[in-house]
PDB file of N, CA and C in Angstrom:
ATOM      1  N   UNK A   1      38.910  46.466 -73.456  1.00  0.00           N
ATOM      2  CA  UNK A   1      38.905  45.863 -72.136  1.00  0.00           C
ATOM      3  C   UNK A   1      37.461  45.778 -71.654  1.00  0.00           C
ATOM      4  N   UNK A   2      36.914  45.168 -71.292  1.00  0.00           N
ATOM      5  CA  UNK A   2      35.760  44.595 -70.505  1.00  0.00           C
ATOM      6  C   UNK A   2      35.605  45.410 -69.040  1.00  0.00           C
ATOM      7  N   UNK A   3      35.302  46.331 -69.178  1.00  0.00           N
ATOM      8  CA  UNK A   3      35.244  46.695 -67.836  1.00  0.00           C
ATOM      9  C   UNK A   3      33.890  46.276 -66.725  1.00  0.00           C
ATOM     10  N   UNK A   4      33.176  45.646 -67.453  1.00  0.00           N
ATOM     11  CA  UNK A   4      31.923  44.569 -66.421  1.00  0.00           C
ATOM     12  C   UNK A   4      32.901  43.885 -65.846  1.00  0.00           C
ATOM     13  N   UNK A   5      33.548  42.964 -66.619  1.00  0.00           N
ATOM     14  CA  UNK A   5      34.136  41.878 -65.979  1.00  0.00           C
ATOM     15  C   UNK A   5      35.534  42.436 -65.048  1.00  0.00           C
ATOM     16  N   UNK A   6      36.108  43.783 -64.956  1.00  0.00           N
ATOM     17  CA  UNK A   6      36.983  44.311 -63.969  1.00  0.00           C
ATOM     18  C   UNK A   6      35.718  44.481 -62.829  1.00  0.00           C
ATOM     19  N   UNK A   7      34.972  44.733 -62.680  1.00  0.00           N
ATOM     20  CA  UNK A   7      34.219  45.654 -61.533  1.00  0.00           C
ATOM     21  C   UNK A   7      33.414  44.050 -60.676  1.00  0.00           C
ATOM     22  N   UNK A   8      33.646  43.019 -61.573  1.00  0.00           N
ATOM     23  CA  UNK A   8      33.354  41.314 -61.080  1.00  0.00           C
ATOM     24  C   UNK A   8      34.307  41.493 -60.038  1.00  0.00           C
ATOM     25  N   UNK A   9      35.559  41.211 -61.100  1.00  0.00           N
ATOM     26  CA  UNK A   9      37.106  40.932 -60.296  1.00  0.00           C
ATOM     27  C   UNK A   9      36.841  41.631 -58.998  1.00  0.00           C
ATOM     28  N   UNK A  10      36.925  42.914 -58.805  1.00  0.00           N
ATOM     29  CA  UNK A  10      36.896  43.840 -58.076  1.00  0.00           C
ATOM     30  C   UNK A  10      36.216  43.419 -56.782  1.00  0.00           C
ATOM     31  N   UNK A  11      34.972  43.304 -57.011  1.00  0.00           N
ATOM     32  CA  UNK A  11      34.276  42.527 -55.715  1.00  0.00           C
ATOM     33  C   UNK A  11      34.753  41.136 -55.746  1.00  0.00           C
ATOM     34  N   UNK A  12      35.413  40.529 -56.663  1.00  0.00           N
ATOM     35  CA  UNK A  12      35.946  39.173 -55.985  1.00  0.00           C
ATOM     36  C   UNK A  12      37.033  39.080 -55.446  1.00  0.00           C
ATOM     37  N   UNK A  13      37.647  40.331 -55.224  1.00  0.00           N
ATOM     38  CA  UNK A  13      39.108  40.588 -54.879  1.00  0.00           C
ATOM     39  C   UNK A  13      38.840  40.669 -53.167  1.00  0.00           C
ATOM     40  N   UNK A  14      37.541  41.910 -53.203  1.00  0.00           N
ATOM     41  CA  UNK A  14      36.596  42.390 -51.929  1.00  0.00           C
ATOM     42  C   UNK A  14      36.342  41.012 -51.150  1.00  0.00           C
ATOM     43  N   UNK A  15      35.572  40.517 -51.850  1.00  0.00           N
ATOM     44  CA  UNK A  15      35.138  39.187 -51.166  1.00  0.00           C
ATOM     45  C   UNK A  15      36.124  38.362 -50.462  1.00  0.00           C
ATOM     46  N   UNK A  16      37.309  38.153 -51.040  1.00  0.00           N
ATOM     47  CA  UNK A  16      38.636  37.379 -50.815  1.00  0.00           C
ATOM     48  C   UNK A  16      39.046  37.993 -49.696  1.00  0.00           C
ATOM     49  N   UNK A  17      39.452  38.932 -49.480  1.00  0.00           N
ATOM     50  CA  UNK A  17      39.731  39.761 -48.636  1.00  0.00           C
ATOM     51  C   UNK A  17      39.080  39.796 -47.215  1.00  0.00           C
ATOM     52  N   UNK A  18      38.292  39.280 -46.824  1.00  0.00           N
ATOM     53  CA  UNK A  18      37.923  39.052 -45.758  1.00  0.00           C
ATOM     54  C   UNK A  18      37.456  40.216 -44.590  1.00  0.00           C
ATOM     55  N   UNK A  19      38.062  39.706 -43.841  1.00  0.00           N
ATOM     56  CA  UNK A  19      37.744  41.217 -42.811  1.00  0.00           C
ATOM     57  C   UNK A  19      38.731  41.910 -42.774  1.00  0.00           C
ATOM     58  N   UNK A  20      39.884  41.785 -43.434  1.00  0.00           N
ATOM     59  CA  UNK A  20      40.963  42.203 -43.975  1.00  0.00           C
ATOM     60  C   UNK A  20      40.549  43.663 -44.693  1.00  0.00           C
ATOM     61  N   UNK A  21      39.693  43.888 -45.276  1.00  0.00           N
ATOM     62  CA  UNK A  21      38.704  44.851 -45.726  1.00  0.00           C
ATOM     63  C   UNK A  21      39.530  45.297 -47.236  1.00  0.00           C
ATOM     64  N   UNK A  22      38.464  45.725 -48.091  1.00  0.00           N
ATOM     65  CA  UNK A  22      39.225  45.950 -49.104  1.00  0.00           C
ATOM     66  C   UNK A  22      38.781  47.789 -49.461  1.00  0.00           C
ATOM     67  N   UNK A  23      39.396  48.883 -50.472  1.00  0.00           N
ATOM     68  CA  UNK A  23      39.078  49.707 -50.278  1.00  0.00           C
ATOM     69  C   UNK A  23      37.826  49.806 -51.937  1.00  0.00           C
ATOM     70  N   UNK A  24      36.623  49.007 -51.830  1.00  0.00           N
ATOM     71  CA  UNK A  24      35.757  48.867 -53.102  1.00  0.00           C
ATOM     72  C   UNK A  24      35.891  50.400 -54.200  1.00  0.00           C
ATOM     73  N   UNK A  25      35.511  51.597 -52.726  1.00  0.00           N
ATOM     74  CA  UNK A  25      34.903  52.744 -53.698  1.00  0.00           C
ATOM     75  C   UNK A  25      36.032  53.454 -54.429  1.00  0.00           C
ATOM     76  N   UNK A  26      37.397  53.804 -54.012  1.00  0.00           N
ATOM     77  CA  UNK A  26      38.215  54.647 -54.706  1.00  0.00           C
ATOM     78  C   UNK A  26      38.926  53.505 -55.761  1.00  0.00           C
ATOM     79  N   UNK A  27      38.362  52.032 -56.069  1.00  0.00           N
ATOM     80  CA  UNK A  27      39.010  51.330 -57.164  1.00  0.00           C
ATOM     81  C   UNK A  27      37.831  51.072 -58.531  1.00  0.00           C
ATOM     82  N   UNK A  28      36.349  51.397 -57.869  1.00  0.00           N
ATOM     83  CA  UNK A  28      35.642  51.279 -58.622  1.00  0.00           C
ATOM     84  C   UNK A  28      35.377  52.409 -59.692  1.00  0.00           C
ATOM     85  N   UNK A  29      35.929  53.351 -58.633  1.00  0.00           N
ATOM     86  CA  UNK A  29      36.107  54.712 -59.718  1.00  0.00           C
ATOM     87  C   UNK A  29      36.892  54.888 -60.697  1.00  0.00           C
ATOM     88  N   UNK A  30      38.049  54.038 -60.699  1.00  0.00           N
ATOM     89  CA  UNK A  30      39.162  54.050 -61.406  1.00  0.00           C
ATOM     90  C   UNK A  30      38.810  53.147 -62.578  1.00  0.00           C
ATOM     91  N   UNK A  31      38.060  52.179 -62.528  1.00  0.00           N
ATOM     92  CA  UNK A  31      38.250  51.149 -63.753  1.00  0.00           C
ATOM     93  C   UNK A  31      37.733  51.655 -64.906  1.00  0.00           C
ATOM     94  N   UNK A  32      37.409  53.308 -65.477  1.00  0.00           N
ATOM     95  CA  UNK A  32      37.173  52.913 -66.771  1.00  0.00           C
ATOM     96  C   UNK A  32      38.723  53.752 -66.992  1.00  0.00           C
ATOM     97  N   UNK A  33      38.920  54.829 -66.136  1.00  0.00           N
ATOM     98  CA  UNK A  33      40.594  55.073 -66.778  1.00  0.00           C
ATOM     99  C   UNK A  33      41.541  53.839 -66.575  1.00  0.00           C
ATOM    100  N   UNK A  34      41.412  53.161 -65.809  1.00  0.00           N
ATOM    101  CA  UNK A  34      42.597  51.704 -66.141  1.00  0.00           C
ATOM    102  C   UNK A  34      42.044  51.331 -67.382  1.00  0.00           C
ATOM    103  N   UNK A  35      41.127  51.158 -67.882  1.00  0.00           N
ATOM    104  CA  UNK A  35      40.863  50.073 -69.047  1.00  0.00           C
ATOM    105  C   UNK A  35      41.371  51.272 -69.748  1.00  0.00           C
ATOM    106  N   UNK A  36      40.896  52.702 -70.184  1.00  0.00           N
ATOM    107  CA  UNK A  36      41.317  53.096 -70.923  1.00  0.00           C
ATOM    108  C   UNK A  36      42.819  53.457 -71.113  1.00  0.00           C
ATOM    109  N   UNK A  37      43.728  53.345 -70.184  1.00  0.00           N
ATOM    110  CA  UNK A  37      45.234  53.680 -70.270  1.00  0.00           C
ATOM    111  C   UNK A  37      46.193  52.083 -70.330  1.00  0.00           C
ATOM    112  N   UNK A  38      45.616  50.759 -69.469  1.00  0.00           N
ATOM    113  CA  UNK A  38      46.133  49.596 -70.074  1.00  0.00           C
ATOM    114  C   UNK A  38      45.468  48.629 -71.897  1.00  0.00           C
ATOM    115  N   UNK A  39      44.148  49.553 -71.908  1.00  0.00           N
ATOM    116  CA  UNK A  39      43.778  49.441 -73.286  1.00  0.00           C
ATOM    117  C   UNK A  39      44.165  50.185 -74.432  1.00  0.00           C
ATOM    118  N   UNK A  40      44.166  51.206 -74.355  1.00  0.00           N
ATOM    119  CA  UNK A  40      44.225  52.106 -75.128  1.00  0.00           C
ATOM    120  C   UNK A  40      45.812  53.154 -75.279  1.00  0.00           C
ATOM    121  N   UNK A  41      45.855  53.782 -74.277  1.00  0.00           N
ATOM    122  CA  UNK A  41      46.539  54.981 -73.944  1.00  0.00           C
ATOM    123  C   UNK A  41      48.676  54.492 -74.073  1.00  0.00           C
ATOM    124  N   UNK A  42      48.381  53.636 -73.308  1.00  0.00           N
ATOM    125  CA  UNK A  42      49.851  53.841 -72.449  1.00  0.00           C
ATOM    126  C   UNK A  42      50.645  52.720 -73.868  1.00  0.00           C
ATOM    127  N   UNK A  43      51.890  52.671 -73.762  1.00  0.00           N
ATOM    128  CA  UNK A  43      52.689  51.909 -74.580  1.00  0.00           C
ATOM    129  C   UNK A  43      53.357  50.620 -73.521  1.00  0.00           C
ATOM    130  N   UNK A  44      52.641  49.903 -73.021  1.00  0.00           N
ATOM    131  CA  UNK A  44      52.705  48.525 -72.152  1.00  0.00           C
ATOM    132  C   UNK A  44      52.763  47.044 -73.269  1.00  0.00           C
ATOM    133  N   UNK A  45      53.251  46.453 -72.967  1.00  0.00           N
ATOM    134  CA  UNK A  45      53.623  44.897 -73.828  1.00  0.00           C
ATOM    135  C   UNK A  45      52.908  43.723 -72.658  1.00  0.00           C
ATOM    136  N   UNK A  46      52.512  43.206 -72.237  1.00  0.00           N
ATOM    137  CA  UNK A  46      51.684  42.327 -71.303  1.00  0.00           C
ATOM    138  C   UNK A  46      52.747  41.070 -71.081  1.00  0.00           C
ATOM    139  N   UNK A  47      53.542  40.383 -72.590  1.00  0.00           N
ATOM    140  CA  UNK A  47      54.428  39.611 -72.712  1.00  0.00           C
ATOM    141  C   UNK A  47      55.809  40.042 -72.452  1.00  0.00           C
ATOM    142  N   UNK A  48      56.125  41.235 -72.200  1.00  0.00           N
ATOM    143  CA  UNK A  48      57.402  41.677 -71.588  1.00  0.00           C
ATOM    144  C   UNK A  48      57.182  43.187 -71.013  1.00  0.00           C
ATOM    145  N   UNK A  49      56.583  42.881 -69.613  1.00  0.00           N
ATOM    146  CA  UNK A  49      55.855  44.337 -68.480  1.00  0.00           C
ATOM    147  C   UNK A  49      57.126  44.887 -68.186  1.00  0.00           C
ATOM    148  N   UNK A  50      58.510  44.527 -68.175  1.00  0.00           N
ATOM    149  CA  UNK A  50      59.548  45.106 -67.762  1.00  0.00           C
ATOM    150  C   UNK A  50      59.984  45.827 -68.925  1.00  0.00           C
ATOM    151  N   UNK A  51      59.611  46.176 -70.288  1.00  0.00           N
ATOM    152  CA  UNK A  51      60.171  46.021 -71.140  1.00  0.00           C
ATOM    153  C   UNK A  51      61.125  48.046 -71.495  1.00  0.00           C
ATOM    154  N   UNK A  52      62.119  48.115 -71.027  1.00  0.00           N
ATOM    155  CA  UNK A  52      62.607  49.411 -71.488  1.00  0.00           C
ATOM    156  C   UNK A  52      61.671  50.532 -71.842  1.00  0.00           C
ATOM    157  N   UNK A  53      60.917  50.213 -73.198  1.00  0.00           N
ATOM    158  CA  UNK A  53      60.630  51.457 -73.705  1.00  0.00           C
ATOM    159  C   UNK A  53      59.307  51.517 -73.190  1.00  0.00           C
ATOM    160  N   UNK A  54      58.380  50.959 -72.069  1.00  0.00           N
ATOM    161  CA  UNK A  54      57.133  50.951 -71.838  1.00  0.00           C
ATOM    162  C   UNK A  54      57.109  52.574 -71.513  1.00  0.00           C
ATOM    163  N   UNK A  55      55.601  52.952 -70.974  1.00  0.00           N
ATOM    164  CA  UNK A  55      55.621  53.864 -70.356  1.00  0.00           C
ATOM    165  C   UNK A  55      55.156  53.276 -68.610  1.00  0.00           C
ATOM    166  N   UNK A  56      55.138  54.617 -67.982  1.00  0.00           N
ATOM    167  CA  UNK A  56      54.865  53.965 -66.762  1.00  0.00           C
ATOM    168  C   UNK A  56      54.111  54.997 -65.947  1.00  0.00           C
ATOM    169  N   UNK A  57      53.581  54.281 -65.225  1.00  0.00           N
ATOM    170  CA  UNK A  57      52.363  54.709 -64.607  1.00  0.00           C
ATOM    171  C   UNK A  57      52.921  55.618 -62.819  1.00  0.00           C
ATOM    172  N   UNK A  58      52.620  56.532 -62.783  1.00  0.00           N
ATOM    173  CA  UNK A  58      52.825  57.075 -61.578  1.00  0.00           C
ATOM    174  C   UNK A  58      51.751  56.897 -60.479  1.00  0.00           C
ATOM    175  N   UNK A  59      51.348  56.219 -59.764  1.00  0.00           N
ATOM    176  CA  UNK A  59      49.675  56.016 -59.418  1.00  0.00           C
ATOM    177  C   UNK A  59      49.978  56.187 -57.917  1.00  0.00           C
ATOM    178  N   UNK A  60      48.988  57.331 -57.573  1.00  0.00           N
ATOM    179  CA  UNK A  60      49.010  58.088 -56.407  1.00  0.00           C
ATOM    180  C   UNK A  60      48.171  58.268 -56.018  1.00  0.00           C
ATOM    181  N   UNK A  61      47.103  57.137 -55.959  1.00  0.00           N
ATOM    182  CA  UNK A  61      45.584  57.201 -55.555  1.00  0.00           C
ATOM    183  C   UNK A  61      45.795  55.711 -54.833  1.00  0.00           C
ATOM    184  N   UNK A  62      46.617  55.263 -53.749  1.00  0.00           N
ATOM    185  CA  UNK A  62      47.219  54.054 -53.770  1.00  0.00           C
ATOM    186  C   UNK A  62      45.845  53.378 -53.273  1.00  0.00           C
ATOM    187  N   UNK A  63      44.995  54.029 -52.385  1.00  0.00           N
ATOM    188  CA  UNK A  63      43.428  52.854 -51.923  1.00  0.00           C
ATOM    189  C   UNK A  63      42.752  52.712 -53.116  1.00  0.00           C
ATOM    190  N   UNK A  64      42.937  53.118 -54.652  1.00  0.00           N
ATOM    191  CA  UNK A  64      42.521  53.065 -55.807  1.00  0.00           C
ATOM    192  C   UNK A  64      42.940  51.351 -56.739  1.00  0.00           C
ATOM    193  N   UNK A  65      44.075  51.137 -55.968  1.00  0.00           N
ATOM    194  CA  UNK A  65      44.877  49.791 -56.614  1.00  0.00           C
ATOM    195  C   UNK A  65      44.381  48.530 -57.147  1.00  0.00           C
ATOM    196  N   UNK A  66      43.380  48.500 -56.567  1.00  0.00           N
ATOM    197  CA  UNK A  66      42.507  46.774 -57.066  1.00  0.00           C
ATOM    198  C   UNK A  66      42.420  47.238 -58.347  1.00  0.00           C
ATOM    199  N   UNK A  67      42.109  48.504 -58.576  1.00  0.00           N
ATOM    200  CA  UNK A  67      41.713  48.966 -60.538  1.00  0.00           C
ATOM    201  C   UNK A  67      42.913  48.633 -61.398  1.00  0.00           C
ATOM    202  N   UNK A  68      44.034  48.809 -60.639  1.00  0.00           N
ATOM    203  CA  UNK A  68      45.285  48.499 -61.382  1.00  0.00           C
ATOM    204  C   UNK A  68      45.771  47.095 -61.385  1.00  0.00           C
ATOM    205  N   UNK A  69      45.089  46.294 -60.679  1.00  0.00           N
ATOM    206  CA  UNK A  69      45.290  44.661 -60.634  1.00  0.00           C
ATOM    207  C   UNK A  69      44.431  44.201 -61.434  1.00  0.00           C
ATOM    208  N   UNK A  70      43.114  44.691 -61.446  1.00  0.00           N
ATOM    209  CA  UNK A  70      42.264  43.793 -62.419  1.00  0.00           C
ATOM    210  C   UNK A  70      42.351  44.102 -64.294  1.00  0.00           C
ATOM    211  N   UNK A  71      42.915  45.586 -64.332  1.00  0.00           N
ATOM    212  CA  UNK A  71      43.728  45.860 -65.422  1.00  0.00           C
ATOM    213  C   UNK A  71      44.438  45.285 -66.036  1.00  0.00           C
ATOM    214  N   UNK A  72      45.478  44.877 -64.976  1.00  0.00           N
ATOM    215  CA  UNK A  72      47.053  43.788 -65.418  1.00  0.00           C
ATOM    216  C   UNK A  72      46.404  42.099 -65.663  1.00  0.00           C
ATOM    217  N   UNK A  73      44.993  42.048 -64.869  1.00  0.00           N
ATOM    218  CA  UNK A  73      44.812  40.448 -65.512  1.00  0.00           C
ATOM    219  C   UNK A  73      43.778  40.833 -66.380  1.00  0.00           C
ATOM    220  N   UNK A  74      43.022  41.726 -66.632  1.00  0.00           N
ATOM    221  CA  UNK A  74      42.631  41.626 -68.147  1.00  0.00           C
ATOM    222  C   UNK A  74      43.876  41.630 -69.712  1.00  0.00           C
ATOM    223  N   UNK A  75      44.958  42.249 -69.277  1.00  0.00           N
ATOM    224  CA  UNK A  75      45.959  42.380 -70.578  1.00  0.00           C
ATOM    225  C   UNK A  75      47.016  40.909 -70.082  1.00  0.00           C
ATOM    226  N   UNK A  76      46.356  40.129 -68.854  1.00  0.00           N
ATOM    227  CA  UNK A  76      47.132  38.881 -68.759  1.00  0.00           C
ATOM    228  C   UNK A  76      48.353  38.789 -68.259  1.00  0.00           C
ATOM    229  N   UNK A  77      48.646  39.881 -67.309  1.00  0.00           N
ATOM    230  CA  UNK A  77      49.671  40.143 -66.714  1.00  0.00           C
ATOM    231  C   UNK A  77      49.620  39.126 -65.001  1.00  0.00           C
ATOM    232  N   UNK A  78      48.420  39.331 -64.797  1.00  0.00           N
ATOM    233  CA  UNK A  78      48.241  38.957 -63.601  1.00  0.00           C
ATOM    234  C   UNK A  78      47.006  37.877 -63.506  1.00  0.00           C
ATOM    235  N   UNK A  79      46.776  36.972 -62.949  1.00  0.00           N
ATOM    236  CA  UNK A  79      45.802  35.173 -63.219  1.00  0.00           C
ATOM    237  C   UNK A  79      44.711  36.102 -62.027  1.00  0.00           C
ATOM    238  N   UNK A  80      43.276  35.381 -62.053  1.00  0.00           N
ATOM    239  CA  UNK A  80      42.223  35.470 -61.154  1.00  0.00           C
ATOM    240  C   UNK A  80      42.820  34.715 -59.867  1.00  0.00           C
ATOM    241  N   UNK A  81      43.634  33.693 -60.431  1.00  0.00           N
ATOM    242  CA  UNK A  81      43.981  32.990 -58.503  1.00  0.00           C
ATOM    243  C   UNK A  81      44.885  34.634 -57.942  1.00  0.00           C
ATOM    244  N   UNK A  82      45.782  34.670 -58.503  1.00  0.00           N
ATOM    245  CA  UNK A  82      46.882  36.023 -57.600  1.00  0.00           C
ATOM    246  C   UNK A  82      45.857  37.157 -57.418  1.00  0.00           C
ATOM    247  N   UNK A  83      45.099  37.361 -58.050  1.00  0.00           N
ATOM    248  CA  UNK A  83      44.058  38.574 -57.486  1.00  0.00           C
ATOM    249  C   UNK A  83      43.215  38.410 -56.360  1.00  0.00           C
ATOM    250  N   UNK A  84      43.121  37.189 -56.184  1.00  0.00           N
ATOM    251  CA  UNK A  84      42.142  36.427 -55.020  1.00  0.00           C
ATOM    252  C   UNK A  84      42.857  36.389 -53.834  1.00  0.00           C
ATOM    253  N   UNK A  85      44.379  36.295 -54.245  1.00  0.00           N
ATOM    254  CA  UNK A  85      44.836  36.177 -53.082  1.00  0.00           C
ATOM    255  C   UNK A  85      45.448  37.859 -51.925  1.00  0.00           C
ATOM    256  N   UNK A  86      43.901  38.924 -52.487  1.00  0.00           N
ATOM    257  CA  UNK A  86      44.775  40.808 -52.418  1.00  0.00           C
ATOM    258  C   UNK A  86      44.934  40.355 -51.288  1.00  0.00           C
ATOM    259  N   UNK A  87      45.648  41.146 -50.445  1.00  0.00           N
ATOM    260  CA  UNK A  87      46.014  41.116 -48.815  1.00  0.00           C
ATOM    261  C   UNK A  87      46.245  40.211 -47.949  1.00  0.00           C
ATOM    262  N   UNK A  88      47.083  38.918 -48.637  1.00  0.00           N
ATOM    263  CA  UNK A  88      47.517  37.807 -47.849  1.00  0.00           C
ATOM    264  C   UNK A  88      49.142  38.241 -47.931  1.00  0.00           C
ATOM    265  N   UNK A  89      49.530  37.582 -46.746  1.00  0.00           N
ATOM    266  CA  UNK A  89      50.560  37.631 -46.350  1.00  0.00           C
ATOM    267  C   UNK A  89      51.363  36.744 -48.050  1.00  0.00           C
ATOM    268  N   UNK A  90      52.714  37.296 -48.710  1.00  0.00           N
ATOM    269  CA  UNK A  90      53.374  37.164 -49.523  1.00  0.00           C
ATOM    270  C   UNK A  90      52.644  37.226 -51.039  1.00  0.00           C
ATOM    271  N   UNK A  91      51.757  37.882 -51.428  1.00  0.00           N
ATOM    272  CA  UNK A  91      51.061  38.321 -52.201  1.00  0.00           C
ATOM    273  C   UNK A  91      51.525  39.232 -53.303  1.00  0.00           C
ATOM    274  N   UNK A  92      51.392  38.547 -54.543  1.00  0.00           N
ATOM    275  CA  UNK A  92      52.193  39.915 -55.599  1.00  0.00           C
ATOM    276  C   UNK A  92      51.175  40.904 -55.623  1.00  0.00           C
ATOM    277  N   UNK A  93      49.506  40.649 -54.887  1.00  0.00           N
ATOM    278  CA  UNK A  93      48.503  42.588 -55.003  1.00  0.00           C
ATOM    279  C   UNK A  93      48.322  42.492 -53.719  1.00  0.00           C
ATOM    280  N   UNK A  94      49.628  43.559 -52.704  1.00  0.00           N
ATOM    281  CA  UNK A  94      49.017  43.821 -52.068  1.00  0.00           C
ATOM    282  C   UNK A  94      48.352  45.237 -51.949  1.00  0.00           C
ATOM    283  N   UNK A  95      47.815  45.779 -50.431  1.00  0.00           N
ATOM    284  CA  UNK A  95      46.590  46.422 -50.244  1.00  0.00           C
ATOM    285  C   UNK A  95      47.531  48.270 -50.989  1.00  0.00           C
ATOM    286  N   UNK A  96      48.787  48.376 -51.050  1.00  0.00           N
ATOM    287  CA  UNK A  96      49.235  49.750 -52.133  1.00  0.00           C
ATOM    288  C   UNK A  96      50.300  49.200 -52.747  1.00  0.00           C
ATOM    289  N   UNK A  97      50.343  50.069 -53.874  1.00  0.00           N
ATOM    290  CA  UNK A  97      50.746  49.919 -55.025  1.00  0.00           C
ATOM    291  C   UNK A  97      52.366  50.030 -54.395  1.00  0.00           C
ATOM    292  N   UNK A  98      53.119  48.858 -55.112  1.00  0.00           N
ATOM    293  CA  UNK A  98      54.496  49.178 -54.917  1.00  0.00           C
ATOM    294  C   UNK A  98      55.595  48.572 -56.335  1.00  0.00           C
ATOM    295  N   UNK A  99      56.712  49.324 -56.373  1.00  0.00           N
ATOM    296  CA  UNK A  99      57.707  48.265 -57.261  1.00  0.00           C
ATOM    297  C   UNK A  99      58.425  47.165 -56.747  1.00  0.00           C
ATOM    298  N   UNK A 100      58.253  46.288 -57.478  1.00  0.00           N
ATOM    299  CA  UNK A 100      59.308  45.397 -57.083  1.00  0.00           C
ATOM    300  C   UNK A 100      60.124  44.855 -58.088  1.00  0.00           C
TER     301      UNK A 100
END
């Protein structure tokens, strides 16, 4: 995983976000364990994220979350437009982590 190009995303997520404010420092900390657990670590499929036998992530650092969005569009889970759009009203990233 590219983690230059997560810590881009990251401030372009910031930027998008407006005065809406984004939380930069507790997601910038996170991106080399996202790269290393959606790269490396965890048993995730990118072409089927729902998939039974994945593992799954318990993430409880929720002002940490932009790390976990720019994660999911490096393994292509998630496009640069839906990341652009963090904290708009009907948004699949919004500002904490939730299931849906």
């Amino acid at each position: 995983m590219n983690t230059r190009e997560m810590r881009i995303d990251l401030l372009k997520m910031g930027l998008a976000a407006k005065s809406a404010g984004a939380h930069l420092g507790g997601s910038l900390s996170l991106v080399e364990v996202m790269a290393a657990l959606y790269g490396e670590v965890m048993r995730f499929d990118s072409a089927n994220p729902q998939a039974e036998n994945r593992d799954r992530l318990i993430f409880s650092k929720g002002h940490g979350v932009m790390a976990q969005y720019v994660a999911l569009k490096q393994v292509g889970v998630l496009t640069e437009e839906e990341l652009l759009t963090y904290k708009t009203t009907g948004s699949v990233v919004s500002a904490h982590p939730s299931i849906h």
